[in-house]
C-alpha atoms as a PDB file:
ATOM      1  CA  UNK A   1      47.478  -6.127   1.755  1.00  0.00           C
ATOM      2  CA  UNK A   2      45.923  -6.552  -1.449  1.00  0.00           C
ATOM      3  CA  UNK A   3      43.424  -9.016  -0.392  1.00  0.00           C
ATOM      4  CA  UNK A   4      42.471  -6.753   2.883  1.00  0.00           C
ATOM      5  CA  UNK A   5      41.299  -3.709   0.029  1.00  0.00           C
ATOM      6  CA  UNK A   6      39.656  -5.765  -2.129  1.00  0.00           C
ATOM      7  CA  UNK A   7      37.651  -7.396   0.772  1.00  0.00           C
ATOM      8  CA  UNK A   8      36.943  -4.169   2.156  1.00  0.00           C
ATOM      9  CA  UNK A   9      35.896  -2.369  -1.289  1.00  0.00           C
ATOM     10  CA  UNK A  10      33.265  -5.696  -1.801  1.00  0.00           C
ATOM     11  CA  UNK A  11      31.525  -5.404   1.839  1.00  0.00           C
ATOM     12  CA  UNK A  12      31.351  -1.498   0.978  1.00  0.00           C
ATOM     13  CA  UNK A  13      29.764  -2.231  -2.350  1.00  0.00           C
ATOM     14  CA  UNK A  14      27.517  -5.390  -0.745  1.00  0.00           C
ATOM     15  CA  UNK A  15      26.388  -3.018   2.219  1.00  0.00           C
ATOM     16  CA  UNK A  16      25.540  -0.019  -0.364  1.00  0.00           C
ATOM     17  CA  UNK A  17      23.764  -2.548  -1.934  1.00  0.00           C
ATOM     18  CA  UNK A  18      21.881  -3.691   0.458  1.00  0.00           C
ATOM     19  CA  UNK A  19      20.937  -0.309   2.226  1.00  0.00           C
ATOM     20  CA  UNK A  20      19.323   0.829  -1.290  1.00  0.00           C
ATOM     21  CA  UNK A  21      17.287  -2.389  -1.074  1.00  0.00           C
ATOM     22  CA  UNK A  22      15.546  -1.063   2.221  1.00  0.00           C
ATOM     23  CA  UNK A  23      14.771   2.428   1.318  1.00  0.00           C
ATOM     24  CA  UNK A  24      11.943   3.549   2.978  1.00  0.00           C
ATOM     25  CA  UNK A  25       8.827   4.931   0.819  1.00  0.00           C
ATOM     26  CA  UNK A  26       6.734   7.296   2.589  1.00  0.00           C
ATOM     27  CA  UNK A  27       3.684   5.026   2.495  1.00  0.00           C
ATOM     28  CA  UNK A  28       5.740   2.220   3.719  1.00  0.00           C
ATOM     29  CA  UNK A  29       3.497   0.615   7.111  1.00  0.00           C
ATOM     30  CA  UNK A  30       0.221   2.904   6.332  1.00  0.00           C
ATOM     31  CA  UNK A  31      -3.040   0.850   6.490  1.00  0.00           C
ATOM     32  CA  UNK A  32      -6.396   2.040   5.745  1.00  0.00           C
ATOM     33  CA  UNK A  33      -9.572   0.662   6.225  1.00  0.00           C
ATOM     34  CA  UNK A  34     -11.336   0.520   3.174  1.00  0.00           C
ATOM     35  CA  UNK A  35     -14.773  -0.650   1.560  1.00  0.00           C
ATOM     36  CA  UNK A  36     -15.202  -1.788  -1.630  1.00  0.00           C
ATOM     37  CA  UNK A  37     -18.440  -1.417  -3.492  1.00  0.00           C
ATOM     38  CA  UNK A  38     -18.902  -3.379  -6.716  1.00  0.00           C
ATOM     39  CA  UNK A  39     -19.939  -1.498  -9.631  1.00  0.00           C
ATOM     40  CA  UNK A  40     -22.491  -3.805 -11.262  1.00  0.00           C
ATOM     41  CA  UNK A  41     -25.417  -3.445 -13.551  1.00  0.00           C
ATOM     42  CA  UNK A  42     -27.238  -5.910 -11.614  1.00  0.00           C
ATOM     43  CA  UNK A  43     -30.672  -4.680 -10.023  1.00  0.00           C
ATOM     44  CA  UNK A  44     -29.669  -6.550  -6.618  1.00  0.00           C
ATOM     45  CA  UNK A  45     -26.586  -4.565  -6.085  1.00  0.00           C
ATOM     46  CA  UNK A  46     -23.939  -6.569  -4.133  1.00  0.00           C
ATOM     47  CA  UNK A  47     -23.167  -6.250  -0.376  1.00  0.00           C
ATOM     48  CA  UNK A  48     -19.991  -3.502   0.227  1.00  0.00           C
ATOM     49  CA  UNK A  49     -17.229  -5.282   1.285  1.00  0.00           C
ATOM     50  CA  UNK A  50     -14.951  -4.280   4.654  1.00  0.00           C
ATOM     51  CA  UNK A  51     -11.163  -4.309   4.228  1.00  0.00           C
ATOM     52  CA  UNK A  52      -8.206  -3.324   5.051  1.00  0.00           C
ATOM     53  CA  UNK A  53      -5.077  -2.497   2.709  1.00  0.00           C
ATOM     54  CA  UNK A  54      -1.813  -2.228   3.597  1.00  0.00           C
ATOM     55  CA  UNK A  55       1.555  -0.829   2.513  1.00  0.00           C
ATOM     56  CA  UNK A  56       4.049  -2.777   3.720  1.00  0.00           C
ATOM     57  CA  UNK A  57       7.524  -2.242   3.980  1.00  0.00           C
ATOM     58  CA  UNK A  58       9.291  -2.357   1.412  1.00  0.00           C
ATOM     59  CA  UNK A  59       7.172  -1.405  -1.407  1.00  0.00           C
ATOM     60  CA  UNK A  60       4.758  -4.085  -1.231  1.00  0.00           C
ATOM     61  CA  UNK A  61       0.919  -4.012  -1.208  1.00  0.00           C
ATOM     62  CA  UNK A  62      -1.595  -6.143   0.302  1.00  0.00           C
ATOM     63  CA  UNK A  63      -5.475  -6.569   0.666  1.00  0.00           C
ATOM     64  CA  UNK A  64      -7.432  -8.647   3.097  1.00  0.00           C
ATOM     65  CA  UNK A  65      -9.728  -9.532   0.563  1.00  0.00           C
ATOM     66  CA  UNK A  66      -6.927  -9.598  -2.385  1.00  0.00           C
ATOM     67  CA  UNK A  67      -5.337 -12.277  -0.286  1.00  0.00           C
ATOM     68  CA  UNK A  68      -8.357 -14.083   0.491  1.00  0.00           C
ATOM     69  CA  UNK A  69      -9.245 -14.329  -3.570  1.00  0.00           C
ATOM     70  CA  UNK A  70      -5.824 -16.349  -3.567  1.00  0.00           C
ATOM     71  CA  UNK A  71      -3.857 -13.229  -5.229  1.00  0.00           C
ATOM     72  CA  UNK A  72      -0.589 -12.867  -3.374  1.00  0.00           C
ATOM     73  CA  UNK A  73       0.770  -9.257  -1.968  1.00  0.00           C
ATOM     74  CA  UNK A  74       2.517  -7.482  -4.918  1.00  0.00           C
ATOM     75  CA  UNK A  75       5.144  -4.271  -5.672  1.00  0.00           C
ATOM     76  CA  UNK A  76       3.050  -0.973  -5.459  1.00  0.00           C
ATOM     77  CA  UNK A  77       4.347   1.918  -7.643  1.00  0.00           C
ATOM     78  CA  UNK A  78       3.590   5.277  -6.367  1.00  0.00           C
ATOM     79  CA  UNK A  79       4.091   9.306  -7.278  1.00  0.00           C
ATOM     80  CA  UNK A  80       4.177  12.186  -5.402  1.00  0.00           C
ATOM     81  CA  UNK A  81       2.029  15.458  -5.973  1.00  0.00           C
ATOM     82  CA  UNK A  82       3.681  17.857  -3.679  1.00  0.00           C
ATOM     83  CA  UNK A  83       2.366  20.841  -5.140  1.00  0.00           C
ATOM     84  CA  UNK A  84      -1.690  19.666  -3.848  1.00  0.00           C
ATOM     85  CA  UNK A  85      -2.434  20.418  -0.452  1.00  0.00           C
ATOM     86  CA  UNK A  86      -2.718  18.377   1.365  1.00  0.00           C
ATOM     87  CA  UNK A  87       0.051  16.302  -0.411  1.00  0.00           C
ATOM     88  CA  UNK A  88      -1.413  13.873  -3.010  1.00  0.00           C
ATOM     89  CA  UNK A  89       0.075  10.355  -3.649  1.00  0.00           C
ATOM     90  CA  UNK A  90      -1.324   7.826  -6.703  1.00  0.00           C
ATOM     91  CA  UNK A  91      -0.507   4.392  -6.414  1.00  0.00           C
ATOM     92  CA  UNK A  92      -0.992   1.328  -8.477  1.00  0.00           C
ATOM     93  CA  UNK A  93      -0.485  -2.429  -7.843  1.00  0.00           C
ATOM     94  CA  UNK A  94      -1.202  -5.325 -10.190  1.00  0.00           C
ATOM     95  CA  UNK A  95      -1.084  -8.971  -8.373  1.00  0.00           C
ATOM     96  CA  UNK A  96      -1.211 -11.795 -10.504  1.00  0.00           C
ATOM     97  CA  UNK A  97      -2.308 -15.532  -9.248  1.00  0.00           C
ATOM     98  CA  UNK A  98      -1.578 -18.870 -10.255  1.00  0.00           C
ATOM     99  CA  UNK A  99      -4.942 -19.354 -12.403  1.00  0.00           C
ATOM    100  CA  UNK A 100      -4.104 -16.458 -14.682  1.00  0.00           C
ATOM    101  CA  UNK A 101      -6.621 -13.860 -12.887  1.00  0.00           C
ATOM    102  CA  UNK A 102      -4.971 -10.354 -12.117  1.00  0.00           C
ATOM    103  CA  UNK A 103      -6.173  -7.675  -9.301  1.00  0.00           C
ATOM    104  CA  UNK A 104      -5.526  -4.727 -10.544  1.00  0.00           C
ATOM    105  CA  UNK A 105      -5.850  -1.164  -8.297  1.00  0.00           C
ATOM    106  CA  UNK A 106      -5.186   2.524  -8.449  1.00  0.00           C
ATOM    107  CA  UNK A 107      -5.804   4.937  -5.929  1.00  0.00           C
ATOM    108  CA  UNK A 108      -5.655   8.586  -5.064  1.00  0.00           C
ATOM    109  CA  UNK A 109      -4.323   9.078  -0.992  1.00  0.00           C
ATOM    110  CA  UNK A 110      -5.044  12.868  -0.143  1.00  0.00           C
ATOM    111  CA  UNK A 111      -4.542  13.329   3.255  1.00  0.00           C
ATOM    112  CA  UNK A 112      -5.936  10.664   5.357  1.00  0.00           C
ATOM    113  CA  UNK A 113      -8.391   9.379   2.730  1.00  0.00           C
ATOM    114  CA  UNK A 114      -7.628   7.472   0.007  1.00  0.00           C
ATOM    115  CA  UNK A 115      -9.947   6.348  -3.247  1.00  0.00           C
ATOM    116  CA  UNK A 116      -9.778   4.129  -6.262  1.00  0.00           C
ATOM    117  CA  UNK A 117     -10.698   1.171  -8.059  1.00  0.00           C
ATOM    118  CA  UNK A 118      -9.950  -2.416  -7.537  1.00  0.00           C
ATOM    119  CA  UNK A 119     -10.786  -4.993 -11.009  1.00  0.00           C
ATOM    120  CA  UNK A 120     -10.108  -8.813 -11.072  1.00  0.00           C
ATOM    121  CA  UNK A 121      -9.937  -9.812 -14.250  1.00  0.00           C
ATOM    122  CA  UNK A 122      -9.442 -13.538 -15.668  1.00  0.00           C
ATOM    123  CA  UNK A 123      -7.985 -14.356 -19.186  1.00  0.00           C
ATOM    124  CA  UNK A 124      -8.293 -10.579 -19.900  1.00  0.00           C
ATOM    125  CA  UNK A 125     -12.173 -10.184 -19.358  1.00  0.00           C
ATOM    126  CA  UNK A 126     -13.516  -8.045 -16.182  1.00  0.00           C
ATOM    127  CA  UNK A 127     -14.835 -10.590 -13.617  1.00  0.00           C
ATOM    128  CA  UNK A 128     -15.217  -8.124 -10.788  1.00  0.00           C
ATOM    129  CA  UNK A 129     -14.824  -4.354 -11.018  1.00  0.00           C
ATOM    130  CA  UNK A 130     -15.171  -2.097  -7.568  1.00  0.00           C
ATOM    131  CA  UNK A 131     -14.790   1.586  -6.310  1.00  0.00           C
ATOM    132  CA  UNK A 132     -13.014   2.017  -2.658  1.00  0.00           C
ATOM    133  CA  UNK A 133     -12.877   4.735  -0.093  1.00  0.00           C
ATOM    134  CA  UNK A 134     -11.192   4.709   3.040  1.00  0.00           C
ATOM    135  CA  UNK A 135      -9.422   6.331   5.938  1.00  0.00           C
ATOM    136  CA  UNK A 136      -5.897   5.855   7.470  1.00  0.00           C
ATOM    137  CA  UNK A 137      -6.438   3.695  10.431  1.00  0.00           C
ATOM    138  CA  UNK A 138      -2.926   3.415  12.122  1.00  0.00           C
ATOM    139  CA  UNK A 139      -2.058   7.215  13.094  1.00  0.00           C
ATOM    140  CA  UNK A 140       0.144   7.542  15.848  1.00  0.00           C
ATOM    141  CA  UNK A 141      -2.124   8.880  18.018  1.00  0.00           C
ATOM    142  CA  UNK A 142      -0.906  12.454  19.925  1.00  0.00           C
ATOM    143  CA  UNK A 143       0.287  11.690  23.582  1.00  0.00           C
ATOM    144  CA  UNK A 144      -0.944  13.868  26.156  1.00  0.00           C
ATOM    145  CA  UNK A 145       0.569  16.568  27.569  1.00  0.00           C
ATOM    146  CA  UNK A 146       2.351  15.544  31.011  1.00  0.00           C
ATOM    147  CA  UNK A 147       0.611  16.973  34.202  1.00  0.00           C
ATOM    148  CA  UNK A 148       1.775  19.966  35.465  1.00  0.00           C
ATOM    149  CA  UNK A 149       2.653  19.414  39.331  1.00  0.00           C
ATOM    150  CA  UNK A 150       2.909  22.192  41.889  1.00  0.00           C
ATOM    151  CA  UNK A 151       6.291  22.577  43.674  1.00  0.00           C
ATOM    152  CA  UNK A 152       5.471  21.797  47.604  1.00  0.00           C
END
């Protein structure tokens, strides 16, 4: 009888556990198209760049383009401003690679829009240092009402 409890009490603990784990965060599955402009002090000013970031489950983070500068998808940190209306949300995510180089973002997500900046630096110096904007691009979209049909 023993036994039976104590295996019980350990798949309670282990499922508490693990349900804790997958708590949702309310930006969880939003993506936003963004562009990135670099900030430069260049004359030719670079091209903007198209993208799209994502929040994927779980609290992780994840940018075309972050992804394509070999910088894997990375835990996002976020707070809530629920005094702001619309409701305000800051997030920040730093990805680190394999040749020392870190991508660095914060952002501002008011609404549908969201803002921030997005720097790549390598050994501790700026390499790359760019300003986003962008829209949520993965609203449910409203269903129509049904059609009203006349009884016969």
């Amino acid at each position: 009888m023993k036994k039976i409890a104590l295996l019980f009490f350990a798949s309670t603990i282990s499922l508490a556990g693990f349900a804790q784990a997958k708590k949702k965060r309310p930006i969880d599955g939003r993506i936003y198209a963004i562009i990135l402009t670099e900030e430069s002090d260049k004359k030719k000013k670079p091209e903007p760049i198209k993208d799209d970031m994502t929040f994927v489950a779980v609290g992780k983070f994840k940018s075309n383009y972050m992804v394509q500068a070999q910088f894997p998808q990375s835990d996002y940190e976020f707070e809530v401003d629920s005094t702001s209306t619309p409701v305000t949300m800051k997030f920040t995510v730093e990805s680190k690679n394999a040749d020392e180089g870190r991508f660095s973002w914060e952002g501002t997500i008011e609404g549908d829009n969201v803002t921030g900046t997005a720097i790549i630096r390598k050994k501790g110096k700026i390499i790359h240092s760019y300003a986003f904007t962008g829209t949520h691009k993965n609203k449910k979209k409203v269903k129509p009402a049904p059609k009203v049909v006349a009884a016969p």
